[in-house]
N, C-alpha and C. Protein backbone atom coordinates (compact mmCIF):
# COMPACT_ATOMS: atom_id res chain seq x y z
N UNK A 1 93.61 113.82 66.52
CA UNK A 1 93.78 114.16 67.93
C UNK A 1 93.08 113.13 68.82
N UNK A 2 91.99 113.21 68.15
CA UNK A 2 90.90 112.13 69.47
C UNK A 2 91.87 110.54 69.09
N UNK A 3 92.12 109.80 68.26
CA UNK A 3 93.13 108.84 67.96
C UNK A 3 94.32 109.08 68.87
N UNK A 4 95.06 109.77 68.94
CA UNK A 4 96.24 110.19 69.63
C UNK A 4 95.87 110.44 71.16
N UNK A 5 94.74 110.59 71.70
CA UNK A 5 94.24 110.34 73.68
C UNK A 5 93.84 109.05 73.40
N UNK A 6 93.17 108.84 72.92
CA UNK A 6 93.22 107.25 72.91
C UNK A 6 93.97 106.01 72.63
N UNK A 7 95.42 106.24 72.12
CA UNK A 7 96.67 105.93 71.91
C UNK A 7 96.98 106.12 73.76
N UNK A 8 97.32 107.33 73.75
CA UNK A 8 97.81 107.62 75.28
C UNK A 8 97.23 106.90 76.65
N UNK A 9 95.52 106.98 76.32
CA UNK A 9 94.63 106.30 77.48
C UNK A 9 95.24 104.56 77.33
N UNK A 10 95.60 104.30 76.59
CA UNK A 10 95.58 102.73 76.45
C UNK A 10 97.32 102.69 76.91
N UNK A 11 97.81 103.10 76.37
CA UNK A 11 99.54 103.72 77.03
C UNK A 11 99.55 103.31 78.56
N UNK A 12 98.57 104.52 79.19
CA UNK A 12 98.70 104.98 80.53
C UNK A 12 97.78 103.36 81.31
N UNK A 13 97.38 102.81 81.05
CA UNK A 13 96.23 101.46 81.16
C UNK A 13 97.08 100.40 81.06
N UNK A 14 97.63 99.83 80.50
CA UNK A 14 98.41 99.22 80.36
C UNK A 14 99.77 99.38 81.40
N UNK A 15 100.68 100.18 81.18
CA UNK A 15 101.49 101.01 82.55
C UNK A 15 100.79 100.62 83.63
N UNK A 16 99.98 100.95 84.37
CA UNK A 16 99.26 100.83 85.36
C UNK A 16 99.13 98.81 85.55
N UNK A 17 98.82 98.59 84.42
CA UNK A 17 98.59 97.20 84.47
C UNK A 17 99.78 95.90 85.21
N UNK A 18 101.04 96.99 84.87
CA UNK A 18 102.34 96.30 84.69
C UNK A 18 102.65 97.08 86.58
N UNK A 19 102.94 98.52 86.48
CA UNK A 19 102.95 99.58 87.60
C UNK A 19 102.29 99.27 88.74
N UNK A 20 100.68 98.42 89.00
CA UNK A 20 99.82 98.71 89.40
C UNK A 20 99.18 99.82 90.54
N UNK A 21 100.33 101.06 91.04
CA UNK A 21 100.24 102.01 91.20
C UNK A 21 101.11 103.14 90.80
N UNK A 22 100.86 104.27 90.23
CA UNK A 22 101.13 105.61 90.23
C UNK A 22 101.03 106.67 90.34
N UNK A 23 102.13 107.63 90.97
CA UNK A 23 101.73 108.80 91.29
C UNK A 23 101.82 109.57 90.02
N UNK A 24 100.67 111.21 89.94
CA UNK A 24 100.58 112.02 88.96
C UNK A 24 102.07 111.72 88.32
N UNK A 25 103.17 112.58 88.62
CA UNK A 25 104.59 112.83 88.40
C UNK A 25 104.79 111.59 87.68
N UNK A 26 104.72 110.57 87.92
CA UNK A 26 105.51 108.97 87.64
C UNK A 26 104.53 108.78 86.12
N UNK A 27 103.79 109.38 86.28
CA UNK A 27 103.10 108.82 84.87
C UNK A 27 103.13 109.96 83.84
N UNK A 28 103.45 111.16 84.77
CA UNK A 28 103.57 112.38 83.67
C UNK A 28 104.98 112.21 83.14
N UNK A 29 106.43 111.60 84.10
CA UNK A 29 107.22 111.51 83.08
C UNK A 29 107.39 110.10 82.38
N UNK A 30 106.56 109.05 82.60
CA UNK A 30 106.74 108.18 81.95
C UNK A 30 105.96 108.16 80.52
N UNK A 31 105.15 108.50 81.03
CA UNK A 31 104.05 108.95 79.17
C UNK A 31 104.30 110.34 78.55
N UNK A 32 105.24 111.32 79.38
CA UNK A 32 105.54 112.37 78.71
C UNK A 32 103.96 113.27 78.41
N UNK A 33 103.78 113.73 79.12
CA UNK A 33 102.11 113.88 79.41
C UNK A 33 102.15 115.48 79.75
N UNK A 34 103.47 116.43 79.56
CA UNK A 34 103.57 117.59 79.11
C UNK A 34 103.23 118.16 80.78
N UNK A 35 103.10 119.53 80.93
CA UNK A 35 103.10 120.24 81.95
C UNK A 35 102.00 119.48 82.85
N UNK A 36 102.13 120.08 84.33
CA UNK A 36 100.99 119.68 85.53
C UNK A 36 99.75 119.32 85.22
N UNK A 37 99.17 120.57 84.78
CA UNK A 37 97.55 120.89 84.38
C UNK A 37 97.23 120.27 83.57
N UNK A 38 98.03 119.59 82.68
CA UNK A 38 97.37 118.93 81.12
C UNK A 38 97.41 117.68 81.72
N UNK A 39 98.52 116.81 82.24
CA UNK A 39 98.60 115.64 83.16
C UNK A 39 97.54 115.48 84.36
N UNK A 40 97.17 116.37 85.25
CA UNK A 40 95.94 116.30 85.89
C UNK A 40 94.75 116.33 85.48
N UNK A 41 94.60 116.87 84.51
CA UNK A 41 93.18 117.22 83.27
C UNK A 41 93.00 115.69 82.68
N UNK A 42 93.82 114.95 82.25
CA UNK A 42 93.97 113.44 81.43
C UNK A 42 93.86 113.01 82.41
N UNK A 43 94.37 112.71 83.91
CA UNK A 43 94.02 111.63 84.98
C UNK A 43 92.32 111.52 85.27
N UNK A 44 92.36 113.05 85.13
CA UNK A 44 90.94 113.51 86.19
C UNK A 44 89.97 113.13 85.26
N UNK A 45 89.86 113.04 84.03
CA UNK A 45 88.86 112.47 82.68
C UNK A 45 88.88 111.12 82.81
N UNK A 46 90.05 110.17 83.46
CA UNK A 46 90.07 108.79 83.10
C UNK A 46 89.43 107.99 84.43
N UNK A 47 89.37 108.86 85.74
CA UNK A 47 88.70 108.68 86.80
C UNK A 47 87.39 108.99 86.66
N UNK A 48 87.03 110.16 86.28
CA UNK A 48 85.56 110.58 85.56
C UNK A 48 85.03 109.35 84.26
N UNK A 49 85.69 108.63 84.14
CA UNK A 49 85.53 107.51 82.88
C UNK A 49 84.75 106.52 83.69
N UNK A 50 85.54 106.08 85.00
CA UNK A 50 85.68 104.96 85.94
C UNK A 50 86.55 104.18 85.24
N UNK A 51 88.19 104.81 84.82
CA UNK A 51 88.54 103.50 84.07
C UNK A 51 89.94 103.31 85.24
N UNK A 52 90.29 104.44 86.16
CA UNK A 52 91.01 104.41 87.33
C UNK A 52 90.28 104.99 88.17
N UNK A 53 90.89 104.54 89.34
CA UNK A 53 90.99 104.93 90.92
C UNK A 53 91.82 105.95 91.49
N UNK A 54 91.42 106.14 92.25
CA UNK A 54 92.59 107.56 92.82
C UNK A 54 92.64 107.30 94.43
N UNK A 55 93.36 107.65 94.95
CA UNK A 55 93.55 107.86 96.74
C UNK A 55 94.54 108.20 96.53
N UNK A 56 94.44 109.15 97.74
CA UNK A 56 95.81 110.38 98.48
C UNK A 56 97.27 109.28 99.07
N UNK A 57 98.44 109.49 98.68
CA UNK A 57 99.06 108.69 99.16
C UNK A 57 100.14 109.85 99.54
N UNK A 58 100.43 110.01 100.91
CA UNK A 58 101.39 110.88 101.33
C UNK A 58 101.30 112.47 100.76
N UNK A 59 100.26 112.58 100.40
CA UNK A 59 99.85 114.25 100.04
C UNK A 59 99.77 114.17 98.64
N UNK A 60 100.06 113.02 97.59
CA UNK A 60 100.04 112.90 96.08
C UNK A 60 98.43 112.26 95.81
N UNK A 61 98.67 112.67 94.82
CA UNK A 61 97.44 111.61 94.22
C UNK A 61 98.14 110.67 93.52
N UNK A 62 97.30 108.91 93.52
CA UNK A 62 97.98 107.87 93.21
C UNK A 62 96.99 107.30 92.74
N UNK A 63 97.31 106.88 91.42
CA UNK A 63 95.80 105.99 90.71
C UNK A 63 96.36 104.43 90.28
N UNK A 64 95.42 104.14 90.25
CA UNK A 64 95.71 102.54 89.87
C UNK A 64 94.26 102.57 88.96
N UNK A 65 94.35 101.19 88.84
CA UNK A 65 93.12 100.34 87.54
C UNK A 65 91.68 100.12 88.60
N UNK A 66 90.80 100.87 87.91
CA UNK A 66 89.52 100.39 88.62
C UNK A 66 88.90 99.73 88.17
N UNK A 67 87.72 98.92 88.23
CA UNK A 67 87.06 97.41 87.77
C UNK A 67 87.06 97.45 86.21
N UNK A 68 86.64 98.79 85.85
CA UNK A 68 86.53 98.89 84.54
C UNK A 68 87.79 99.00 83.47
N UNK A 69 88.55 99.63 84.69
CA UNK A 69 90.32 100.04 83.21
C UNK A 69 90.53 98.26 83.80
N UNK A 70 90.66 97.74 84.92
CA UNK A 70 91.01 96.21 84.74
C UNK A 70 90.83 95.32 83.27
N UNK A 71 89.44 95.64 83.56
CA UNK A 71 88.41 94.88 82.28
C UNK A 71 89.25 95.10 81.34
N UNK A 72 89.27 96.32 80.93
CA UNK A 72 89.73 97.05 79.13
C UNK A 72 90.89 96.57 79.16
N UNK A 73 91.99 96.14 79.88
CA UNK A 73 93.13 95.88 79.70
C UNK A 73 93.33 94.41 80.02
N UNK A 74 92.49 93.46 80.50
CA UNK A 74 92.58 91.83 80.73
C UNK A 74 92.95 91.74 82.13
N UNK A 75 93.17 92.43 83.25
CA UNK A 75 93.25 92.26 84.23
C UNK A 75 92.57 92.73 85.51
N UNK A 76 93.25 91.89 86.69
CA UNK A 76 92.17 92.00 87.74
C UNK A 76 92.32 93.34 88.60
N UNK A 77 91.60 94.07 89.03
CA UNK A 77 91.21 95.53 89.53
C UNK A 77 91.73 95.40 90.98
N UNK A 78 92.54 96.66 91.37
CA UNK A 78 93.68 97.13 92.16
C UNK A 78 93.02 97.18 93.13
N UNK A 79 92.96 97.08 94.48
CA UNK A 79 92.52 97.34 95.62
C UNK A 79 93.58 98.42 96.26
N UNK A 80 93.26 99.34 97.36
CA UNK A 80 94.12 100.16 98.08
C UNK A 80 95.52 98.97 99.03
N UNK A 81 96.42 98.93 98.80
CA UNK A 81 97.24 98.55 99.30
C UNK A 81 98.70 98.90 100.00
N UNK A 82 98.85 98.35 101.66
CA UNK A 82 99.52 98.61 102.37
C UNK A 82 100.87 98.63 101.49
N UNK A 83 101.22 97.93 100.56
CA UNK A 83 102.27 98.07 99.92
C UNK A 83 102.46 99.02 98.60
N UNK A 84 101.66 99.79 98.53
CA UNK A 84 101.32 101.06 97.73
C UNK A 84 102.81 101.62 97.71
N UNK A 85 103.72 101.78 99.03
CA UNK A 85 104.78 102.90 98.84
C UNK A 85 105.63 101.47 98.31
N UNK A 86 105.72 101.11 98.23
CA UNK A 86 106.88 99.82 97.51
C UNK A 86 106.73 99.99 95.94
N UNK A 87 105.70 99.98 95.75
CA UNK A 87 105.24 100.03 94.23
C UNK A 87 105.71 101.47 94.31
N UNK A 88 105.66 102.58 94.50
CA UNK A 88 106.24 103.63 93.98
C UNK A 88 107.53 103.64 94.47
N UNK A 89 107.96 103.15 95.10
CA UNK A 89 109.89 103.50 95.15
C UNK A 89 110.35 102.38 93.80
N UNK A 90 109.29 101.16 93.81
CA UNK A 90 110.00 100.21 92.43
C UNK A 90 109.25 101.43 91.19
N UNK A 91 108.61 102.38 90.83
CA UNK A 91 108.78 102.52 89.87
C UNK A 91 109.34 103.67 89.99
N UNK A 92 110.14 104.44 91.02
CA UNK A 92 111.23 105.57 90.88
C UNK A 92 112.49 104.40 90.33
N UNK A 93 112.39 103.63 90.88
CA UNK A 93 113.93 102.48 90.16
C UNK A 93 113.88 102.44 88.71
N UNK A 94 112.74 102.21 88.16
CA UNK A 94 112.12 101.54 87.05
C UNK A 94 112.91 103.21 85.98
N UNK A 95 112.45 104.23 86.69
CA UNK A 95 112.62 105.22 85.89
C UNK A 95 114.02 105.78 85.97
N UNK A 96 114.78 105.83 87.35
CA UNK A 96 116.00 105.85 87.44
C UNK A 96 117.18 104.89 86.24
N UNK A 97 116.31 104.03 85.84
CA UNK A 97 116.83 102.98 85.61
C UNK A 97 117.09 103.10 83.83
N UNK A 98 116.08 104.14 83.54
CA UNK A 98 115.86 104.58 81.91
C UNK A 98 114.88 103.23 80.98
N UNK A 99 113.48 103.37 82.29
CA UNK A 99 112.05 102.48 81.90
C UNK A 99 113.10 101.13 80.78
N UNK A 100 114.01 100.11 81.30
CA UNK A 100 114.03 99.24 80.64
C UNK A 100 112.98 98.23 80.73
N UNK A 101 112.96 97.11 79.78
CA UNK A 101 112.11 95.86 79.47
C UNK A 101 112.36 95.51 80.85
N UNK A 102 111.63 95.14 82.15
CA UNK A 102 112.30 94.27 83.02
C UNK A 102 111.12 93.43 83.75
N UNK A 103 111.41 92.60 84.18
CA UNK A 103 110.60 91.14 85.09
C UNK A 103 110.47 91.65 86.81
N UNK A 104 109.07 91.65 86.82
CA UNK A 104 109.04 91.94 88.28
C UNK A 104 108.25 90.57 89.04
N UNK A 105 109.59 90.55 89.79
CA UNK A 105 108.95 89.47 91.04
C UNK A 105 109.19 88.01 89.97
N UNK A 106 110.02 88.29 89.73
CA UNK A 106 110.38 86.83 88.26
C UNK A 106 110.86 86.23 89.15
N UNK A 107 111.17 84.89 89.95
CA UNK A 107 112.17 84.21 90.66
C UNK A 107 113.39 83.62 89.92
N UNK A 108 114.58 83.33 90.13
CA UNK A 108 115.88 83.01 89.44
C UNK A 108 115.95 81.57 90.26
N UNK A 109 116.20 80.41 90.20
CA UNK A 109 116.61 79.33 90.32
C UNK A 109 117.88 78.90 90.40
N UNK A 110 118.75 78.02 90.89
CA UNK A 110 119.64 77.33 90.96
C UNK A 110 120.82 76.80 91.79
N UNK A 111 121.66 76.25 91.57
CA UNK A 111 122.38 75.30 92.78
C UNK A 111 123.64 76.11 93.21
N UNK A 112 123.48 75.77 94.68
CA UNK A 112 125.14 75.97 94.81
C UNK A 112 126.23 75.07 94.28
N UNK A 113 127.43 75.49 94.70
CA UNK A 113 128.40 74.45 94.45
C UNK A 113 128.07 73.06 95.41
N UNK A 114 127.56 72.89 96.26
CA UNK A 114 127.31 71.91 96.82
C UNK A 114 126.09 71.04 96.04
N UNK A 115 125.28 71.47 95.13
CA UNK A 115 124.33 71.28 94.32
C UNK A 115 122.74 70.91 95.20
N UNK A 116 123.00 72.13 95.96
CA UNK A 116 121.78 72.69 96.90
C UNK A 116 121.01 73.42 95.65
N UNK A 117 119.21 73.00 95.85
CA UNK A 117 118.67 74.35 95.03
C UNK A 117 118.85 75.55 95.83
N UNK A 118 118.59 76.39 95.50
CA UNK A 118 118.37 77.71 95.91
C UNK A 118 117.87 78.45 94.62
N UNK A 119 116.68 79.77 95.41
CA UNK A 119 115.71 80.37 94.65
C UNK A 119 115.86 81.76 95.17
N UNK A 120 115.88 83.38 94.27
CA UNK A 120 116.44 84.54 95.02
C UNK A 120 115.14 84.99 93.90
N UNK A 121 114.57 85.95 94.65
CA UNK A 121 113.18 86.63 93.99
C UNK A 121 113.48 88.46 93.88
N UNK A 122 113.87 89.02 92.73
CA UNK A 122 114.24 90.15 93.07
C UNK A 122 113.85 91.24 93.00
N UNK A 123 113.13 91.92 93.56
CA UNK A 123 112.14 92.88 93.17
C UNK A 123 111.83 93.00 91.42
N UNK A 124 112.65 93.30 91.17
CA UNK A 124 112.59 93.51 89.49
C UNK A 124 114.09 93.18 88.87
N UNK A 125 113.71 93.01 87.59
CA UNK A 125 115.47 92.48 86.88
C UNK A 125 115.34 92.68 85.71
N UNK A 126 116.26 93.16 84.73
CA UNK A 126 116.44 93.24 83.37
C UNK A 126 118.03 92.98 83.42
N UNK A 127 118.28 93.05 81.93
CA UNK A 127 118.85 92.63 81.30
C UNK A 127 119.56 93.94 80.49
N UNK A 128 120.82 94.34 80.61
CA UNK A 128 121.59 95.24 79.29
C UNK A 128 122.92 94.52 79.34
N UNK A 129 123.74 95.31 80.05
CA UNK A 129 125.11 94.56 79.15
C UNK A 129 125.72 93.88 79.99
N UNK A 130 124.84 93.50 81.54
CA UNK A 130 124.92 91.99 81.88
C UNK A 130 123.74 92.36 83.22
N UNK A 131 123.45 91.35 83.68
CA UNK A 131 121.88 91.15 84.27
C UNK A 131 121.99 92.25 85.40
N UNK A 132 121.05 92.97 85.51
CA UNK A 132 121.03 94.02 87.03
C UNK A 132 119.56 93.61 87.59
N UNK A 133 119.54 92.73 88.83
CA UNK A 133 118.61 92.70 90.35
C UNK A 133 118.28 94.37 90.76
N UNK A 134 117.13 94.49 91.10
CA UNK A 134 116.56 95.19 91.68
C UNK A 134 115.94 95.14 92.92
N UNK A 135 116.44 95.86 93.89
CA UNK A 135 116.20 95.27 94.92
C UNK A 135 115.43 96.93 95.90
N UNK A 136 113.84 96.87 96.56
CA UNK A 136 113.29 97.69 97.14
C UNK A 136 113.62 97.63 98.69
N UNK A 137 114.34 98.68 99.01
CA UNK A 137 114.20 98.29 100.74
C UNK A 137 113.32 99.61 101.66
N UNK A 138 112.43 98.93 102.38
CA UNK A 138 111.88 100.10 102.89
C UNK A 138 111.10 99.51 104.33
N UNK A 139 110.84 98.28 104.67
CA UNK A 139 111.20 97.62 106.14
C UNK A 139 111.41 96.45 105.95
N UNK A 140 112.62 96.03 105.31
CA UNK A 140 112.91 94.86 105.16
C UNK A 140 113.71 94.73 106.45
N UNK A 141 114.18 93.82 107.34
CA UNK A 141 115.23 93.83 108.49
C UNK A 141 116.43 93.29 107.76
N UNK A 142 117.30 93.49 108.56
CA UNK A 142 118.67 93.56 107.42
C UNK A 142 119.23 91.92 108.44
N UNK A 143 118.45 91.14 109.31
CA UNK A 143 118.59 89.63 109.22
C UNK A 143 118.72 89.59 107.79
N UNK A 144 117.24 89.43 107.12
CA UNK A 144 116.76 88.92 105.94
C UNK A 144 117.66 89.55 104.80
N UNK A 145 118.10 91.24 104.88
CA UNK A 145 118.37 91.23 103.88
C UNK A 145 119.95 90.96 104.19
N UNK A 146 120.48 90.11 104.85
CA UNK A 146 121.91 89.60 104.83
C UNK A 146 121.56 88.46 104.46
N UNK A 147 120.75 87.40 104.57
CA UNK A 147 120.40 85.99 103.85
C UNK A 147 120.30 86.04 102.37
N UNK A 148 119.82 87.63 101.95
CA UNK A 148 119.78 87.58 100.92
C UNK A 148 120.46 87.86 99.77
N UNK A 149 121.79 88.76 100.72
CA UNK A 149 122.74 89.19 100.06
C UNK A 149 124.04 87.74 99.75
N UNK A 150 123.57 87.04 100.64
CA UNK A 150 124.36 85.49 100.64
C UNK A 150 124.38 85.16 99.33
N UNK A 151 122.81 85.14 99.20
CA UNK A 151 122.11 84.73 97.96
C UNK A 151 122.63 84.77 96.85
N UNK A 152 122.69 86.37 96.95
CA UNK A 152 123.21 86.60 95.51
C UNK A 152 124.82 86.82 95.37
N UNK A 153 125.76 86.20 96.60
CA UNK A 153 126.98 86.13 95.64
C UNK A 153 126.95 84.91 95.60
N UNK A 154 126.32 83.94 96.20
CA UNK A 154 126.14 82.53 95.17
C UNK A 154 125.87 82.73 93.86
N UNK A 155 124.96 83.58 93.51
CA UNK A 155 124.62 83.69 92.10
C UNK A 155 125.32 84.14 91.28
N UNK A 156 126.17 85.41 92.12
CA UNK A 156 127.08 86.14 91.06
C UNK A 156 128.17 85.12 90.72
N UNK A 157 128.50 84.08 91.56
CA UNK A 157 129.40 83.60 91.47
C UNK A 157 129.47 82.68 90.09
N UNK A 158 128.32 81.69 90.17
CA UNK A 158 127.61 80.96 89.20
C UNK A 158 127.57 82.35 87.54
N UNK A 159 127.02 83.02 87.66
CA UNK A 159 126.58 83.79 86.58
C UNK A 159 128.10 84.09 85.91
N UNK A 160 129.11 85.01 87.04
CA UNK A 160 130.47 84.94 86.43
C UNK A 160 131.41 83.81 86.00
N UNK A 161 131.56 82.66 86.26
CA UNK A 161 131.72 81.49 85.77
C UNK A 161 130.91 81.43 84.07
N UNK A 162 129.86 81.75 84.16
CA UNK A 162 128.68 81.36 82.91
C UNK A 162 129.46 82.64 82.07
N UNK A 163 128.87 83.99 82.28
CA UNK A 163 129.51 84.82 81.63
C UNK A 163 130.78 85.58 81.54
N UNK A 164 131.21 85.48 82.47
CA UNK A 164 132.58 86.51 82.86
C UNK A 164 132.32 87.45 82.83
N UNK A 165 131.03 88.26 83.39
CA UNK A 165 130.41 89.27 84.22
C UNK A 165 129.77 89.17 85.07
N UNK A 166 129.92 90.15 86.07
CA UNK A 166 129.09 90.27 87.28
C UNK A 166 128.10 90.51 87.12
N UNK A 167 127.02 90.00 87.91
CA UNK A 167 125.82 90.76 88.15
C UNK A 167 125.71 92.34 89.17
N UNK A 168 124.68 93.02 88.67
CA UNK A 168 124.94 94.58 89.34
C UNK A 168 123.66 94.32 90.06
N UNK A 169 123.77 94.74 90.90
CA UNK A 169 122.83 94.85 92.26
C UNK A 169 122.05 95.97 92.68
N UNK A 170 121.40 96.60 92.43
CA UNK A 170 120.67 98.10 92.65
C UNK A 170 119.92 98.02 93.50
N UNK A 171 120.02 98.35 94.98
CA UNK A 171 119.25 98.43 96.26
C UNK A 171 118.69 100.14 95.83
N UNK A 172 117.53 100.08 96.03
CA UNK A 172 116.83 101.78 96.68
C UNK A 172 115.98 101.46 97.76
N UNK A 173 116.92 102.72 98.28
CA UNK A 173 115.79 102.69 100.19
C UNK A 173 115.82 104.07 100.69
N UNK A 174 115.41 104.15 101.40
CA UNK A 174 114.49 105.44 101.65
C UNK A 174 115.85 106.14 103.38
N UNK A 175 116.18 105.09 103.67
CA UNK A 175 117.16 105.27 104.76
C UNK A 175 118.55 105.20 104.79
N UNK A 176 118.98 106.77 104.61
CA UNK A 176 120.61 106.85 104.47
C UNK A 176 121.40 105.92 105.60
N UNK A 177 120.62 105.48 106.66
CA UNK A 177 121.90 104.37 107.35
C UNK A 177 122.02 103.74 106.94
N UNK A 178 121.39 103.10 106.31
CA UNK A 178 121.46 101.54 105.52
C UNK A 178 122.34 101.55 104.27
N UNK A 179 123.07 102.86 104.08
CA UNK A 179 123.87 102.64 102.48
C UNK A 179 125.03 102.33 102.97
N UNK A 180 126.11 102.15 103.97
CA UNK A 180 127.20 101.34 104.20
C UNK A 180 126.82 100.55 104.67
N UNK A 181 125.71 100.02 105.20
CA UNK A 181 125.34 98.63 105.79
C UNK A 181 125.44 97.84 104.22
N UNK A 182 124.61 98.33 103.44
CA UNK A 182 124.39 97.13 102.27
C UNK A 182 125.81 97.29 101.69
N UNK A 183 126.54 98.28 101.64
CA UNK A 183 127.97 98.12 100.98
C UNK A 183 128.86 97.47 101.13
N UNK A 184 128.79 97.28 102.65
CA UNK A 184 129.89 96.15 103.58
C UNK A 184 129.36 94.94 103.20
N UNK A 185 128.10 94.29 103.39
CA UNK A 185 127.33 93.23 102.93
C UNK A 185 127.83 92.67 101.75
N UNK A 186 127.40 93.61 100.43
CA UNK A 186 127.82 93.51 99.46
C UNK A 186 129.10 93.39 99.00
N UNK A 187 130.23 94.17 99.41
CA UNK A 187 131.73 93.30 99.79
C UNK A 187 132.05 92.48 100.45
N UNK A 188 131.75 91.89 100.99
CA UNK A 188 131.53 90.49 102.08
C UNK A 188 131.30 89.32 100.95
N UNK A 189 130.43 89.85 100.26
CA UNK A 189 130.32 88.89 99.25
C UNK A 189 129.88 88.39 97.62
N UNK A 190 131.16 89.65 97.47
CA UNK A 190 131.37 89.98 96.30
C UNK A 190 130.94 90.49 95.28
N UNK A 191 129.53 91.14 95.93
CA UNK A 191 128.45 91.64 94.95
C UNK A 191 128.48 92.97 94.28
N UNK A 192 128.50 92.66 93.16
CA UNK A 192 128.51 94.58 92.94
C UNK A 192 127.43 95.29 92.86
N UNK A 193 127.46 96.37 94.20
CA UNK A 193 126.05 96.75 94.67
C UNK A 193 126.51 97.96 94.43
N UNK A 194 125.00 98.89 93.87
CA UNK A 194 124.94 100.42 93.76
C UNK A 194 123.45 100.46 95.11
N UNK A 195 123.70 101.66 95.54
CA UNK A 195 122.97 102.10 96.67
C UNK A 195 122.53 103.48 96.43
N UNK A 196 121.16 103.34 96.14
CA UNK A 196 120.52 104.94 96.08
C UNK A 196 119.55 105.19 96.97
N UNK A 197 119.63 106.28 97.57
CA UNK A 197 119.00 106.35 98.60
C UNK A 197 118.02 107.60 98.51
N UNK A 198 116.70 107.35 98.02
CA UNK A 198 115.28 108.32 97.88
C UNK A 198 115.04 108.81 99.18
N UNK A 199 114.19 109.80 98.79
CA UNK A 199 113.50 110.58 99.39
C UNK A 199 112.25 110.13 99.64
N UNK A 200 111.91 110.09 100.93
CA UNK A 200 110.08 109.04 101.19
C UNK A 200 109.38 109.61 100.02
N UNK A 201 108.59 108.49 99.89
CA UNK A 201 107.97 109.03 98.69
C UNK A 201 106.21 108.81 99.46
């Protein structure tokens, strides 16, 4: 048993490492961490450790890595951050998504047909049975995110040439106006975009 929380503590440490914030819920279904009380009982021991942090984020509790879970896991210790709700709508994606292997904040490289570089940074990206961008919107201005939607049917364009598949596009945002805005966008230029639209988190 004591082997098997300490399996889990290093689980949940690591997650966090990659996550660098989560709420109770996000880590109870990602580690499978069984009912409320047993999931709050394991947070509340690993804060009592000093090996996380905790602060209230929108009425949740949200822990990240404190100096010490940093240490135990090779990395540098979480500060409270304004971008706290970004990190939890990317890991409602992450889980929407069925927790694949994926690259966050990886940049993609390469030319147009004119043999311009160009560089598209996408929130997160993996790989199944052809590449899916992840994309967080929650005050991005939709200037930027039309430059960026440019972006990526240059890319899709390039990638379908390479593979003879599209790339899939997964926007989550928190604002139901914005789901025919990015749809029109995304037909404009050829992207195949899915649009899910959360609940503030």
């Amino acid at each position: 048993m004591k082997k098997k929380n300490e399996e889990r503590i290093e689980q949940i440490l690591q997650s966090l490492k990659t996550l660098k914030f989560a709420t109770r819920r996000q880590l109870q279904g990602i580690h499978s961490l069984g009912g409320i009380r047993n999931a709050q009982r394991l947070l509340k021991s690993l804060v009592e450790m000093e090996l996380l942090s905790v602060t209230k984020w929108t009425n949740e509790h949200v822990y990240y890595l404190s100096k010490n879970g940093a240490s135990y896991v090779g990395t540098n210790p979480m500060k409270k951050s304004i971008q706290i709700d970004h990190h939890l709508l990317r890991n409602e994606a992450w889980m929407m998504s069925g927790l694949p292997k994926w690259d966050i904040e990886k940049p993609i490289t390469f030319s147009s047909s004119n043999g311009d570089k160009k560089q598209i940074i996408p929130d997160a990206r993996f790989k199944a049975d052809t590449l899916y961008c992840i994309e967080i919107d929650r005050k991005q201005s939709m200037v930027r995110n039309r430059k960026k939607m440019e972006l990526y049917g240059i890319l899709n364009e390039l990638f379908y040439i390479k593979n003879q598949k599209k790339i899939v596009l997964r926007i989550y945002t928190t604002l139901n106006s914005r789901k025919i805005l990015f749809e029109n966008l995304a037909g404009e230029h050829g992207v195949v975009c899915e649009v899910y639209v959360l609940d503030d988190i």
